[in-house]
Protein backbone atom coordinates (compact mmCIF):
# COMPACT_ATOMS: atom_id res chain seq x y z
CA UNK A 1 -21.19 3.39 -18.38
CA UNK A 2 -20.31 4.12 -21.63
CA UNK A 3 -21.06 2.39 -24.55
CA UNK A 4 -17.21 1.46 -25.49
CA UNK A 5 -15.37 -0.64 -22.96
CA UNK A 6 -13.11 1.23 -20.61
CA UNK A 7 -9.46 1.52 -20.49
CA UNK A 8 -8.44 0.98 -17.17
CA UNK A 9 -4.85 2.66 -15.72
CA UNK A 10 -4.10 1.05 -12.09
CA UNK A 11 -1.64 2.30 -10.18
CA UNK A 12 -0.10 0.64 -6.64
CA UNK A 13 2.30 2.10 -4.64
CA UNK A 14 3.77 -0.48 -1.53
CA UNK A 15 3.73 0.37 2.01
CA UNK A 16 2.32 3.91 1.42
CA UNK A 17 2.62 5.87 4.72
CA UNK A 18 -1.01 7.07 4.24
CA UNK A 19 -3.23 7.51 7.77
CA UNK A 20 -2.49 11.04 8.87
CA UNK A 21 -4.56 12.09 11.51
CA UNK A 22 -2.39 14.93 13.21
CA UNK A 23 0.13 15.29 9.95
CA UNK A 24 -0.59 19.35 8.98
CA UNK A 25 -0.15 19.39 5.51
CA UNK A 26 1.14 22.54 5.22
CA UNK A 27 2.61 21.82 2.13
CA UNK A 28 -0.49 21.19 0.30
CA UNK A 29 -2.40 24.11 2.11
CA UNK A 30 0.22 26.88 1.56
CA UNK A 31 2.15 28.68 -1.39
CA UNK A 32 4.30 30.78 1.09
CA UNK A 33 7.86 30.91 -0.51
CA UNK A 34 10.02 28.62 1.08
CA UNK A 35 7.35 27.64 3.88
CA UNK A 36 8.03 23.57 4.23
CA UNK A 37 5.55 20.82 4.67
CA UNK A 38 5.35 19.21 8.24
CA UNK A 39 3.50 16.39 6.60
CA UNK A 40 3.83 13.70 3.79
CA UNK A 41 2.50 15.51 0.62
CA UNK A 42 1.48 13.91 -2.77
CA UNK A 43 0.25 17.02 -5.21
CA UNK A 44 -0.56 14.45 -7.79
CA UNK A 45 -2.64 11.50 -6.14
CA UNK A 46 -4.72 14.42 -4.34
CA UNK A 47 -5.11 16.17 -7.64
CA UNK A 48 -6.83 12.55 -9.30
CA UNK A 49 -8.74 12.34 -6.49
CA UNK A 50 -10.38 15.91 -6.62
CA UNK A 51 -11.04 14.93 -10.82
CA UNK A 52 -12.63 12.11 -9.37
CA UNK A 53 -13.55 10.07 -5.95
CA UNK A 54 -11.25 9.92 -2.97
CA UNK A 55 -12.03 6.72 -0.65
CA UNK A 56 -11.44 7.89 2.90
CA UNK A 57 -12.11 4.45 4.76
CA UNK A 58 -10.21 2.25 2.10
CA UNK A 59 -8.49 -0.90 4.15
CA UNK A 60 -5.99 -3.56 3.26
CA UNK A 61 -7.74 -6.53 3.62
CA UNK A 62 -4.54 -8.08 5.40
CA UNK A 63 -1.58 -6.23 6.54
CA UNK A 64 1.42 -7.71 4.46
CA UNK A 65 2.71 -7.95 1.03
CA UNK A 66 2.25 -10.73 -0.96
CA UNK A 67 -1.26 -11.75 0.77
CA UNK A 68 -2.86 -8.14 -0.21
CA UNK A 69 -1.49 -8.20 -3.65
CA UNK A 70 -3.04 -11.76 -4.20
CA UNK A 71 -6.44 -10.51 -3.29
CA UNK A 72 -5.92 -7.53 -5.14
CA UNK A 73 -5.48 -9.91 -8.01
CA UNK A 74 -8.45 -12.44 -6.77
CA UNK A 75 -10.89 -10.54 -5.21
CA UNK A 76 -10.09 -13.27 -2.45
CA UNK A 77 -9.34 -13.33 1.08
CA UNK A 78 -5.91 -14.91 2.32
CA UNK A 79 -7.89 -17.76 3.93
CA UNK A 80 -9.73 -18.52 0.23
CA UNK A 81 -6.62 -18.03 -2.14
CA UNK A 82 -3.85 -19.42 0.92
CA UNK A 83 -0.96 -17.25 -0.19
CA UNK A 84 -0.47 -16.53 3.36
CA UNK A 85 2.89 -14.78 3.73
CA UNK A 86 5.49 -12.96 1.93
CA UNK A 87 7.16 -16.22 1.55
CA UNK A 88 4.00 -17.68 0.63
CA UNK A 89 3.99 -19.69 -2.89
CA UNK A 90 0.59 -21.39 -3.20
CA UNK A 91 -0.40 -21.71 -6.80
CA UNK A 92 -3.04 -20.04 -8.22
CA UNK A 93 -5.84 -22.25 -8.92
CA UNK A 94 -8.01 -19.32 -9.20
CA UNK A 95 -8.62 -16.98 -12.49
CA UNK A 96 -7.16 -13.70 -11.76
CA UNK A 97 -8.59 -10.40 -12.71
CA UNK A 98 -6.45 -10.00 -15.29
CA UNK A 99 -7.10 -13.25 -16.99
CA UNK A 100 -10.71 -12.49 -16.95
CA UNK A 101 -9.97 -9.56 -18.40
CA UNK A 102 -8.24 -10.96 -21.31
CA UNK A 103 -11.00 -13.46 -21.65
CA UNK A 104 -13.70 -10.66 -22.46
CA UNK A 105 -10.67 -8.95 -24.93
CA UNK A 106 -8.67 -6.53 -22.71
CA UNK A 107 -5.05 -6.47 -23.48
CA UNK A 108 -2.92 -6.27 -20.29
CA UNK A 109 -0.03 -4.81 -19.43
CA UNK A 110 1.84 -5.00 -16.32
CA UNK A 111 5.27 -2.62 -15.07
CA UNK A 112 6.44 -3.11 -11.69
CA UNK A 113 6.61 -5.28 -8.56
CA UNK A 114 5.00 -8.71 -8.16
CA UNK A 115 5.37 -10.47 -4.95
CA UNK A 116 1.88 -12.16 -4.92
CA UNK A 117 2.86 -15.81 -5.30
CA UNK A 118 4.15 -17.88 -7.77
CA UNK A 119 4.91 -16.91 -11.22
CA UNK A 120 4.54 -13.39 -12.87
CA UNK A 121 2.40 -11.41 -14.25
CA UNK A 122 3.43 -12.94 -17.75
CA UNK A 123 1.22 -15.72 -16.48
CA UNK A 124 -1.70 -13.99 -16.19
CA UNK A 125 -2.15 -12.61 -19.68
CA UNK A 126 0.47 -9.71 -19.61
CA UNK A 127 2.86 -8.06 -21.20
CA UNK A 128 5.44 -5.48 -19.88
CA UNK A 129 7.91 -5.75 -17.04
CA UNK A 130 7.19 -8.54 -14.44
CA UNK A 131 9.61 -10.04 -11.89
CA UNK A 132 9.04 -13.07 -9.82
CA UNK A 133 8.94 -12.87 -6.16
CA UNK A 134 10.05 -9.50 -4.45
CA UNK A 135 12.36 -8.69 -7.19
CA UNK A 136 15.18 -6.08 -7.99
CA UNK A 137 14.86 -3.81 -10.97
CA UNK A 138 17.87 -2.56 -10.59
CA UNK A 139 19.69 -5.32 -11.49
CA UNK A 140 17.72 -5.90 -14.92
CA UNK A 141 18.29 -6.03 -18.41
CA UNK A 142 15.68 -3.28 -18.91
CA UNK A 143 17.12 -0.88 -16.33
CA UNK A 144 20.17 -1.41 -17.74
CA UNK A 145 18.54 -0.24 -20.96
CA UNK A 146 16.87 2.40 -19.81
CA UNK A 147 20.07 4.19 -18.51
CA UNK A 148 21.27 3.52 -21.77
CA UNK A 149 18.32 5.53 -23.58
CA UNK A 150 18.42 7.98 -21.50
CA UNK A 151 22.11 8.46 -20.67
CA UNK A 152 21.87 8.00 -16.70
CA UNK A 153 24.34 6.28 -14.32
CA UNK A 154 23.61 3.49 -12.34
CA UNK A 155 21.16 4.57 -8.90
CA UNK A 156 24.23 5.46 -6.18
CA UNK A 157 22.50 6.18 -2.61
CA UNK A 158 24.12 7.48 0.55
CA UNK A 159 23.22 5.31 3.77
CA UNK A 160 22.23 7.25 6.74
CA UNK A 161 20.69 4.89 8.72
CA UNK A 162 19.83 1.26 8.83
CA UNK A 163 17.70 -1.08 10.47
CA UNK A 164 18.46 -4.80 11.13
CA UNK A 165 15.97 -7.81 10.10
CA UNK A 166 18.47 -10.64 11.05
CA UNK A 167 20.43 -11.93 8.20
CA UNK A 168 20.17 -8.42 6.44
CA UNK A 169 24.14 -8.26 6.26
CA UNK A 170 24.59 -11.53 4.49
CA UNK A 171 21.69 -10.22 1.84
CA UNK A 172 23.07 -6.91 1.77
CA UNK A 173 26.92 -6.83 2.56
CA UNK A 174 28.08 -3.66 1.15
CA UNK A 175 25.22 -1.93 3.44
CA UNK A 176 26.52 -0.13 6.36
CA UNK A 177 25.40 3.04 7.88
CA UNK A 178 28.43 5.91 6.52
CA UNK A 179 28.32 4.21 2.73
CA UNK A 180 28.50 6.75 0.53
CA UNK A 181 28.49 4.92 -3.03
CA UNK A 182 25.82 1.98 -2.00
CA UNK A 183 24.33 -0.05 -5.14
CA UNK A 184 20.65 -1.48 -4.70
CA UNK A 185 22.53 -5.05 -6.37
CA UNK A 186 21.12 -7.75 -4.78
CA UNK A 187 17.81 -10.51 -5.16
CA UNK A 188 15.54 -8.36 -3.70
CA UNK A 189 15.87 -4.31 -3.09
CA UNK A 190 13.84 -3.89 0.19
CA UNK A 191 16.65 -3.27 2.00
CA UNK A 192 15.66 -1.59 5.35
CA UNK A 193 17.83 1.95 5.19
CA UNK A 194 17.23 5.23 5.40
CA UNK A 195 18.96 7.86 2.91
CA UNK A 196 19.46 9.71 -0.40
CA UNK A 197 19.84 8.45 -4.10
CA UNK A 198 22.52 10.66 -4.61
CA UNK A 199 22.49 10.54 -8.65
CA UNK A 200 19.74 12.73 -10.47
CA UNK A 201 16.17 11.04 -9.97
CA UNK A 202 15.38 9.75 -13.09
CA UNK A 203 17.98 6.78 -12.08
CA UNK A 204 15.31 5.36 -9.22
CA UNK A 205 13.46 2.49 -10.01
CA UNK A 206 10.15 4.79 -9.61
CA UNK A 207 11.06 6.95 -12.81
CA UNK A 208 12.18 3.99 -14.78
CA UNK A 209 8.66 1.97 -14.36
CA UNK A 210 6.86 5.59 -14.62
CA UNK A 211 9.24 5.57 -18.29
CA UNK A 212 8.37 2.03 -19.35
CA UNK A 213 4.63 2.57 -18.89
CA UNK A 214 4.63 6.13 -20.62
CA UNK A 215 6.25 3.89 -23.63
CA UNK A 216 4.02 1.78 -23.61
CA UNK A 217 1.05 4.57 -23.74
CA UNK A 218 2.88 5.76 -26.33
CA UNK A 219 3.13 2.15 -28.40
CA UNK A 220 -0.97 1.72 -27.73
CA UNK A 221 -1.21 5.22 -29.51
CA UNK A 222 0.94 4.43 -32.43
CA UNK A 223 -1.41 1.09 -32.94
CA UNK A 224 -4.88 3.14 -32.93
CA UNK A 225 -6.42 0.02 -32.03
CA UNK A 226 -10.02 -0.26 -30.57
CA UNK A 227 -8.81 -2.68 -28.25
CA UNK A 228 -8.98 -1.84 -24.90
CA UNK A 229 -6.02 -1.96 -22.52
CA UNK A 230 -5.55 -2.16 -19.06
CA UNK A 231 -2.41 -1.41 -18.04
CA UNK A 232 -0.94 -1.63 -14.54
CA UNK A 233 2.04 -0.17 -12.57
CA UNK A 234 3.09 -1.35 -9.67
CA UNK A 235 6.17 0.51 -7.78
CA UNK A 236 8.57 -0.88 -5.31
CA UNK A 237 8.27 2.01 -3.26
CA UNK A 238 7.95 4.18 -1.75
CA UNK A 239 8.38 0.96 0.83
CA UNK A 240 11.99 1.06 2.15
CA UNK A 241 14.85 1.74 1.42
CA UNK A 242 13.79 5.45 1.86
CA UNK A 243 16.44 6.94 -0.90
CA UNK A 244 14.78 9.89 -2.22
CA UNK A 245 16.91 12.90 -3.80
CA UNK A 246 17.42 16.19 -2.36
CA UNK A 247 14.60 17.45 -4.45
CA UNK A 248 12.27 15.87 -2.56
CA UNK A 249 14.55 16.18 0.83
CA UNK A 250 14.37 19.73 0.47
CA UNK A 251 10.61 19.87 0.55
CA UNK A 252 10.44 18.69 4.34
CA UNK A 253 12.03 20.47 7.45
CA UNK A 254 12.11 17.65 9.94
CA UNK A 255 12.10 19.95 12.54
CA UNK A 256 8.48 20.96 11.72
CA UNK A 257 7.09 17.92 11.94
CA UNK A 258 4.83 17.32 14.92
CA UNK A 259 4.99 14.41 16.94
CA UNK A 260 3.16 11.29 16.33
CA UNK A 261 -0.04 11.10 18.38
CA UNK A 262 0.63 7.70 19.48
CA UNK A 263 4.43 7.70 19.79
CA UNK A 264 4.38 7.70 23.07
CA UNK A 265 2.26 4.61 23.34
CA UNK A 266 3.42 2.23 25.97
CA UNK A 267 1.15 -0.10 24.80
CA UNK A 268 -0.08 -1.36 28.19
CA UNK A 269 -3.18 -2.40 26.76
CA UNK A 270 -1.78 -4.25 23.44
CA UNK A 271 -1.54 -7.78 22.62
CA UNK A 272 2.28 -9.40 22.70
CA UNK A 273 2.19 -9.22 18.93
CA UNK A 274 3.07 -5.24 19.00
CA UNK A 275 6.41 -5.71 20.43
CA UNK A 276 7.90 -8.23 18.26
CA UNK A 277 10.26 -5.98 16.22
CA UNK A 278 13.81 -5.92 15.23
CA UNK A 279 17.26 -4.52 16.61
CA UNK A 280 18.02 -1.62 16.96
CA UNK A 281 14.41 -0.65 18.09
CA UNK A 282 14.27 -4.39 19.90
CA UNK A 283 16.02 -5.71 22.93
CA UNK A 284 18.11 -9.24 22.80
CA UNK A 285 14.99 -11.40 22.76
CA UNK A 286 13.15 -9.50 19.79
CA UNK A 287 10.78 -7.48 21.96
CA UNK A 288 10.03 -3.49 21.55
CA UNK A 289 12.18 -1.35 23.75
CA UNK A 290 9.48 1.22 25.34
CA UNK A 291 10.03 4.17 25.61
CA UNK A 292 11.69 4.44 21.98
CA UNK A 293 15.51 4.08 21.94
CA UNK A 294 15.14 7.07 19.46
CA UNK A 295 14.12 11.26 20.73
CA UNK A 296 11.39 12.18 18.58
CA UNK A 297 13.62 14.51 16.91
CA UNK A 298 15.68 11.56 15.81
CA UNK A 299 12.17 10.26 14.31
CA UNK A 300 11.85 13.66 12.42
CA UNK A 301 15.14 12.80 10.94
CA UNK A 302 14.03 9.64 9.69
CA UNK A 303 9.83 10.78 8.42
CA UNK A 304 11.49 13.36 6.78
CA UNK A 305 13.43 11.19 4.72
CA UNK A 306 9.84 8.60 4.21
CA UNK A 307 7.74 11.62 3.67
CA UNK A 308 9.79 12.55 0.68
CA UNK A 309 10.12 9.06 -0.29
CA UNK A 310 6.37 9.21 -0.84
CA UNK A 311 6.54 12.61 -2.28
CA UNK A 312 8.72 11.16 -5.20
CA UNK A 313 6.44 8.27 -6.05
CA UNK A 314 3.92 10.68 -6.37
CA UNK A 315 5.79 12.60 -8.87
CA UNK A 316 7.04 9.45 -11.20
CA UNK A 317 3.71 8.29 -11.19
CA UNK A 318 2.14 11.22 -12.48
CA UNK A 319 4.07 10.98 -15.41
CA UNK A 320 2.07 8.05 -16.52
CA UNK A 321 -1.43 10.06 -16.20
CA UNK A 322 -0.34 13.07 -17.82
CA UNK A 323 0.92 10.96 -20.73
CA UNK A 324 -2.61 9.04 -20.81
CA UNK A 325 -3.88 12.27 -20.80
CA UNK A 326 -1.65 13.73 -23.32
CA UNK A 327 -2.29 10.82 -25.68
CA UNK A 328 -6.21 11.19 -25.85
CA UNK A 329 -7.12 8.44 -23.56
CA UNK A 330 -8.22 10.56 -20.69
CA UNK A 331 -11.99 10.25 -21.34
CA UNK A 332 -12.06 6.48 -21.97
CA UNK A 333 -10.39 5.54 -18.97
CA UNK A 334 -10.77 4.65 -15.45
CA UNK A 335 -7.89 5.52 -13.07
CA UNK A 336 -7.38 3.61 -9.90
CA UNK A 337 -4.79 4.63 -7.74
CA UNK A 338 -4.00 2.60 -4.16
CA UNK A 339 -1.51 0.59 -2.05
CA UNK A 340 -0.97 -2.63 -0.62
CA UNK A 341 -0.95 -1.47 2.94
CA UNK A 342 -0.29 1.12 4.57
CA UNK A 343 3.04 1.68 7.00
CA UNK A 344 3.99 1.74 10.80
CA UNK A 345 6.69 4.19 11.21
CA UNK A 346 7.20 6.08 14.27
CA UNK A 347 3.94 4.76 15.39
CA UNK A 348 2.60 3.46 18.87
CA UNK A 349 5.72 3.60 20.63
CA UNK A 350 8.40 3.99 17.48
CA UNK A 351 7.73 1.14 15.06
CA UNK A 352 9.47 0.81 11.94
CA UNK A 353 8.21 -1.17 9.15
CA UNK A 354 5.57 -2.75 10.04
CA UNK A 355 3.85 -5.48 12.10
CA UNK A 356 0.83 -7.76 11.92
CA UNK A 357 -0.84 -6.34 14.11
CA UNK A 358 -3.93 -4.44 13.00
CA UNK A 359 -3.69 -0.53 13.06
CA UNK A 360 -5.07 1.98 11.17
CA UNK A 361 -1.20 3.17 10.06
CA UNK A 362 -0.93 -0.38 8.63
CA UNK A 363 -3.95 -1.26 7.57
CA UNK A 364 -5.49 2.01 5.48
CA UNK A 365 -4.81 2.86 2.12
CA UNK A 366 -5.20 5.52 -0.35
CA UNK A 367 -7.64 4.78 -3.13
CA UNK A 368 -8.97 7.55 -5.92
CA UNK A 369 -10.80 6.82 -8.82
CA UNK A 370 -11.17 8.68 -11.37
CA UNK A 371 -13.47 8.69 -14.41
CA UNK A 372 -14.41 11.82 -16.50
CA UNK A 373 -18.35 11.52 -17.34
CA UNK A 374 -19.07 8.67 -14.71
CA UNK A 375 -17.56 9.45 -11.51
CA UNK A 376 -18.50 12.86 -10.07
CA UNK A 377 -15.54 15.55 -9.43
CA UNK A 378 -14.35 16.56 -6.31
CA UNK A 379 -16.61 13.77 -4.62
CA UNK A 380 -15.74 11.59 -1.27
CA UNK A 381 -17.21 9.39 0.33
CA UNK A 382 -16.57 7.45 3.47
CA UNK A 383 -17.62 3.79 2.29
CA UNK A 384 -16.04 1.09 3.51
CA UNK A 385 -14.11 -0.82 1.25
CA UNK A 386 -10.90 -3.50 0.97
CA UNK A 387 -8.35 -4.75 -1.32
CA UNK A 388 -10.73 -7.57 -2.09
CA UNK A 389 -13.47 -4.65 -3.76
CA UNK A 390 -10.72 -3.91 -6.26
CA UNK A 391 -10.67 -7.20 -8.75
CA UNK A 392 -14.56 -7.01 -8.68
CA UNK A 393 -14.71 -3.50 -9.46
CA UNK A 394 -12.31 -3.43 -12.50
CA UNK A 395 -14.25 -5.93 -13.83
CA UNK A 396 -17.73 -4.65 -13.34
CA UNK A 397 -16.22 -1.43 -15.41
CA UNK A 398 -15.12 -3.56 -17.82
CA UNK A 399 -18.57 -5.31 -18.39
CA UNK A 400 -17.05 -8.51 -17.32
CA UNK A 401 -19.24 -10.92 -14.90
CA UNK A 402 -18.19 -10.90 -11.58
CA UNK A 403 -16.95 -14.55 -10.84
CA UNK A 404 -19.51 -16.02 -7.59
CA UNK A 405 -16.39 -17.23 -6.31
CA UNK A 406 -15.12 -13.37 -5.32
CA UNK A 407 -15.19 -12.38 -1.88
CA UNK A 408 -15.11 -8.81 -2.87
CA UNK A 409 -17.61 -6.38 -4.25
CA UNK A 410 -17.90 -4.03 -6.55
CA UNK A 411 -17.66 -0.27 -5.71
CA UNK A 412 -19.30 0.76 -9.04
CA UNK A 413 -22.46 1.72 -7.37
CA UNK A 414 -20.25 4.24 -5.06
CA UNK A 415 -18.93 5.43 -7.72
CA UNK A 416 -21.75 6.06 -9.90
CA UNK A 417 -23.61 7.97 -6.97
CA UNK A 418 -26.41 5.10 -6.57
CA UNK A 419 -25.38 4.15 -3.19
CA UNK A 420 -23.40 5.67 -0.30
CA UNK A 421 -22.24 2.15 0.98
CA UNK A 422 -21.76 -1.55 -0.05
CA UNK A 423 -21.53 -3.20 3.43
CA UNK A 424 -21.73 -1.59 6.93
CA UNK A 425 -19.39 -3.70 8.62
CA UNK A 426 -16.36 -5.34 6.98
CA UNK A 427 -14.06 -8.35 8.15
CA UNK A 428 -9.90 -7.48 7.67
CA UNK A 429 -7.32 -10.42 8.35
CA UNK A 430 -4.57 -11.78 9.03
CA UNK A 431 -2.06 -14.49 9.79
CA UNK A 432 1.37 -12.77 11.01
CA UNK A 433 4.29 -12.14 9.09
CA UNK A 434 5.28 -15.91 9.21
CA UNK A 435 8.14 -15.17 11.60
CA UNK A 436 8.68 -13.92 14.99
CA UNK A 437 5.90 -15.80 16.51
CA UNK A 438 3.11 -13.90 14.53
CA UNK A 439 -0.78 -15.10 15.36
CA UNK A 440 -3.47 -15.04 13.80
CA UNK A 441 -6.47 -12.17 14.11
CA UNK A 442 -9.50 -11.00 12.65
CA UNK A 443 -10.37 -7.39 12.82
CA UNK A 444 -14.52 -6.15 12.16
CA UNK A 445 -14.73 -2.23 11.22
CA UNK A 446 -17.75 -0.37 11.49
CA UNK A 447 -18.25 3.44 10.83
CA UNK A 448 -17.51 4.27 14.22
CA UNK A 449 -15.45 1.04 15.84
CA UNK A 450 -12.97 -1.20 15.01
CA UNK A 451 -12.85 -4.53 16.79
CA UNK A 452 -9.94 -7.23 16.85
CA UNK A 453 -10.08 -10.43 18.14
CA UNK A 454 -6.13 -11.93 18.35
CA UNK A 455 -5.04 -15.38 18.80
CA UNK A 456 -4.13 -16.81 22.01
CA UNK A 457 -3.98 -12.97 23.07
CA UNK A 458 -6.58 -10.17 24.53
CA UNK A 459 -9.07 -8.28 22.39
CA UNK A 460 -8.94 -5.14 21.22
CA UNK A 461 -11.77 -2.39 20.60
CA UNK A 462 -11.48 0.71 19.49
CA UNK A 463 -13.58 4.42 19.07
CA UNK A 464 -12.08 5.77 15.98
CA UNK A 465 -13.89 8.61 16.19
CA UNK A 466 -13.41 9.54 20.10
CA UNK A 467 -9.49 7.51 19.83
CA UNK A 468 -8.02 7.92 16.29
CA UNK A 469 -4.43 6.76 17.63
CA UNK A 470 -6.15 3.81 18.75
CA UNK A 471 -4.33 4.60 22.44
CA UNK A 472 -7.34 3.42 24.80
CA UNK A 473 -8.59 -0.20 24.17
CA UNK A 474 -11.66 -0.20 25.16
CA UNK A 475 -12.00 -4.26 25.55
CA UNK A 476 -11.63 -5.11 28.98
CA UNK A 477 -13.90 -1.89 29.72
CA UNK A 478 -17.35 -2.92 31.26
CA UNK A 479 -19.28 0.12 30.14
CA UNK A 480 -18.83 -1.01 26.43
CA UNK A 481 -19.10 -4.97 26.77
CA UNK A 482 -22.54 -4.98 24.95
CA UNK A 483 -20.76 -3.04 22.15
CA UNK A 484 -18.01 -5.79 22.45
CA UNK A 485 -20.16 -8.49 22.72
CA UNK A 486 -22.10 -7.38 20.07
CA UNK A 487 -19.31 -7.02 17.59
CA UNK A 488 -17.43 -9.90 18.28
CA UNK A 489 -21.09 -11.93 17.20
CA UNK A 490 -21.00 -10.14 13.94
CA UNK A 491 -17.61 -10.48 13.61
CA UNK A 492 -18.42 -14.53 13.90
CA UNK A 493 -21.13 -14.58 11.41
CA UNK A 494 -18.86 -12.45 8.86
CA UNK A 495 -16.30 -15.24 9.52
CA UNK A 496 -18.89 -17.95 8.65
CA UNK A 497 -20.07 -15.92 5.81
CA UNK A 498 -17.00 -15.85 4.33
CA UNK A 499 -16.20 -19.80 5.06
CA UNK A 500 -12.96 -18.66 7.32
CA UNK A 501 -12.11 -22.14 8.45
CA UNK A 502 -8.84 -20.80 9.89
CA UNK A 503 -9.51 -19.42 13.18
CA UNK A 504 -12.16 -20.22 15.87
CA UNK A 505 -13.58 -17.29 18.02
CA UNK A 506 -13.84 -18.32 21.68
């Protein structure tokens, strides 16, 4: 490393639709006038990732929210810091990364989402934009500021579709599909809709954080302070409500995109837990309507409108690099760029949102790294890593011990060339969504496999390689019970390794 301490520049997206086996990115492989992508494109996180290291087996440790983001913070798993669910609001009793980081004289700033317990980031050691819980920025002071500065109208979006999780219309009254003047107003601004922000981009809440952190960049400048900064951004989307503008729209011909290799899944072979969704896609008693209520070209409708949801983030949040870049800081700082977890739509059998169950749409992630002088160009690598590697990481750039207490490890050595790997089998997690009668599981990946063992349910096992839509479980086969076998042991020792008192294997 270098001899100066590292800025650092994180960047997390939420519920990035991310595994693409079958997606042809046309858009990113073409410069035909006019020719449309039939795939979810992001220019700017794939150009990071060529100035630096692209992670192409990089997992959510669990497949929700607020659990990922508190290992993120922790370098914990769910069963170790106990901030379960969304919902979940058990205090930290463990240091963060970020006060660890101030400890050793990083100054922190944080812009964006939250939702990883109790408190905000202002506890931690921060400065910026923090909001407890889910949160709305929309309804802030300091959006209401920014459209000031900047002389934009309030975010207007037009309501094409919507999706129903229960109470939704008592959160969300004024949402109805045919609303052509809808206002993100209320606690929270997940609302589960499908659309346009009909009022120039710069009014969605992606461009405003993007803004606050380029200010900020710009403050740290002004100061020419050898301090070093971390600073962190962490969007609301481009998790629903899918509102992106017609810029964006106009990238994507739905028609072009190719159906989803496990769409037609009738998951025969699934545990219970797949099919516990909501209306419209569920019957009266909560269960997944197979085949999907919805044609595929319906669904092209609707990815369309995510894909260029995802497009957009991409775009806000390379403001933010090309102003660290702009300012000088480029060479002196590490860039991470990742999710929470990854998203469900359209998948094995027409999902929307997500589940907690354990699939490869929910549970990968994008991760790049980037840092010029350390961290080869243009390099990959297929190490397996988690949301739990991240904490550890930041602070092993930073010089800072690595508490014993983490569960995670640090990818420097990937990063740095020394080592292809830092495990070769990794243990994922989870404890349902805290509704809709959501068990618990524990999922072991290898290179090759991926093996789940759910509560009170059947096993899954998977061939990633032979089965990337993860449409034949392979548990119940007899030609591949000493694989099972085999990898349900080390997924018992992993278990007892990490001190999982949660969940017995049987």
């Amino acid at each position: 490393m270098q001899n100066r301490k590292p800025n650092i520049l994180l960047i997390v997206t939420d519920h990035q639709l991310h595994y693409r086996h079958g997606w042809n990115d046309a858009g990113d492989q073409s410069d035909e006038p006019g020719r449309k992508s039939s795939g979810p494109i992001r220019p700017h996180f794939d150009s990071l990732a060529r100035e630096g290291m692209l992670f192409n087996r990089a997992y959510a440790v669990t497949p929700l929210c607020g659990p990922a983001r508190r290992s993120l913070l922790t370098g914990l798993y769910p069963h170790h810091h106990r901030n379960f669910h969304n919902q979940s609001e058990s205090p930290f009793v463990e240091d963060t990364y970020l006060d660890l980081l101030a400890a050793r004289g990083y100054r922190n700033y944080y812009y964006g989402k939250w939702h990883a317990g109790p408190g905000t980031a202002f506890d931690h050691h921060c400065e910026g934009f923090s909001l407890p819980g889910y949160g709305n920025p929309y309804i802030t002071d300091e959006y209401s500021a920014y459209l000031k500065r900047k002389e934009l109208p309030r975010a207007v979006h037009r309501v094409d579709h919507l999706f129903w999780h229960g109470d939704t219309g008592n959160m969300f009254p004024d949402l109805f599909e045919g609303a052509d003047h809808y206002l993100c107003q209320s606690s929270w601004c997940g609302e589960t809709a499908l659309g346009a922000t009909v009022t120039p981009k710069e009014t969605h809440e992606c461009f405003f954080l993007a803004d606050l952190a380029c200010r900020q960049l710009d403050a740290i400048a002004d100061q020419k302070s050898d301090q070093p900064f971390h600073l962190r951004v962490d969007f609301w989307g481009p998790h629903q409500p899918y509102f992106p503008t017609d810029e964006y729209l106009d990238l994507y011909d739905p028609e072009a995109i190719p159906e989803y290799g496990s769409f037609r899944d009738d998951l025969a072979d699934k545990p219970e837990i797949y099919r516990n969704m909501n209306h419209p896609i569920a019957d009266s008693t909560g269960k997944l309507i197979i085949p999907s209520i919805y044609t595929w070209h319906q669904w092209q409708i609707m990815l369309a409108k995510a894909f260029a949801q995802t497009t957009m983030v991409d775009d806000a949040a390379s403001k933010i690099i090309s102003k660290l870049d702009d300012l000088g800081f480029r060479e002196n700082t590490i860039v991470i760029w990742t999710s929470d977890h990854g998203d469900a739509l359209a998948s094995h059998g027409g999902q929307f949102d997500k589940g907690s169950f354990m699939t490869e749409e929910i549970i990968r992630i994008p991760l790049a790294v980037r840092y010029p002088g350390f961290v080869k160009s243009g390099a990959e690598t297929a190490a397996l890593v988690n949301t739990i590697d991240i904490a550890p990481t930041l602070l092993d750039c930073a010089g800072v011990e690595i508490p014993q207490s983490f569960d995670g490890k640090s990818f420097l050595p990937v990063l740095a060339g020394e080592n292809q790997r830092i495990r070769d089998e990794m243990l994922l997690e989870t404890y349902g969504q805290g509704y809709r009668d959501a068990k618990c599981a524990r999922t072991l990946i290898t290179d090759r496999y991926k093996y789940t063992y759910n509560e009170d349910d059947i096993d899954e096992l998977y061939d990633l390689l032979e089965d990337p839509y993860e449409l034949h479980n392979l548990a119940e086969k007899t030609t591949v019970r000493n694989r099972k076998n085999s990898m349900k042991s080390s997924l018992q020792q992993l278990m007892n390794h990490f001190g999982d008192p949660d969940m017995a294997i049987s």
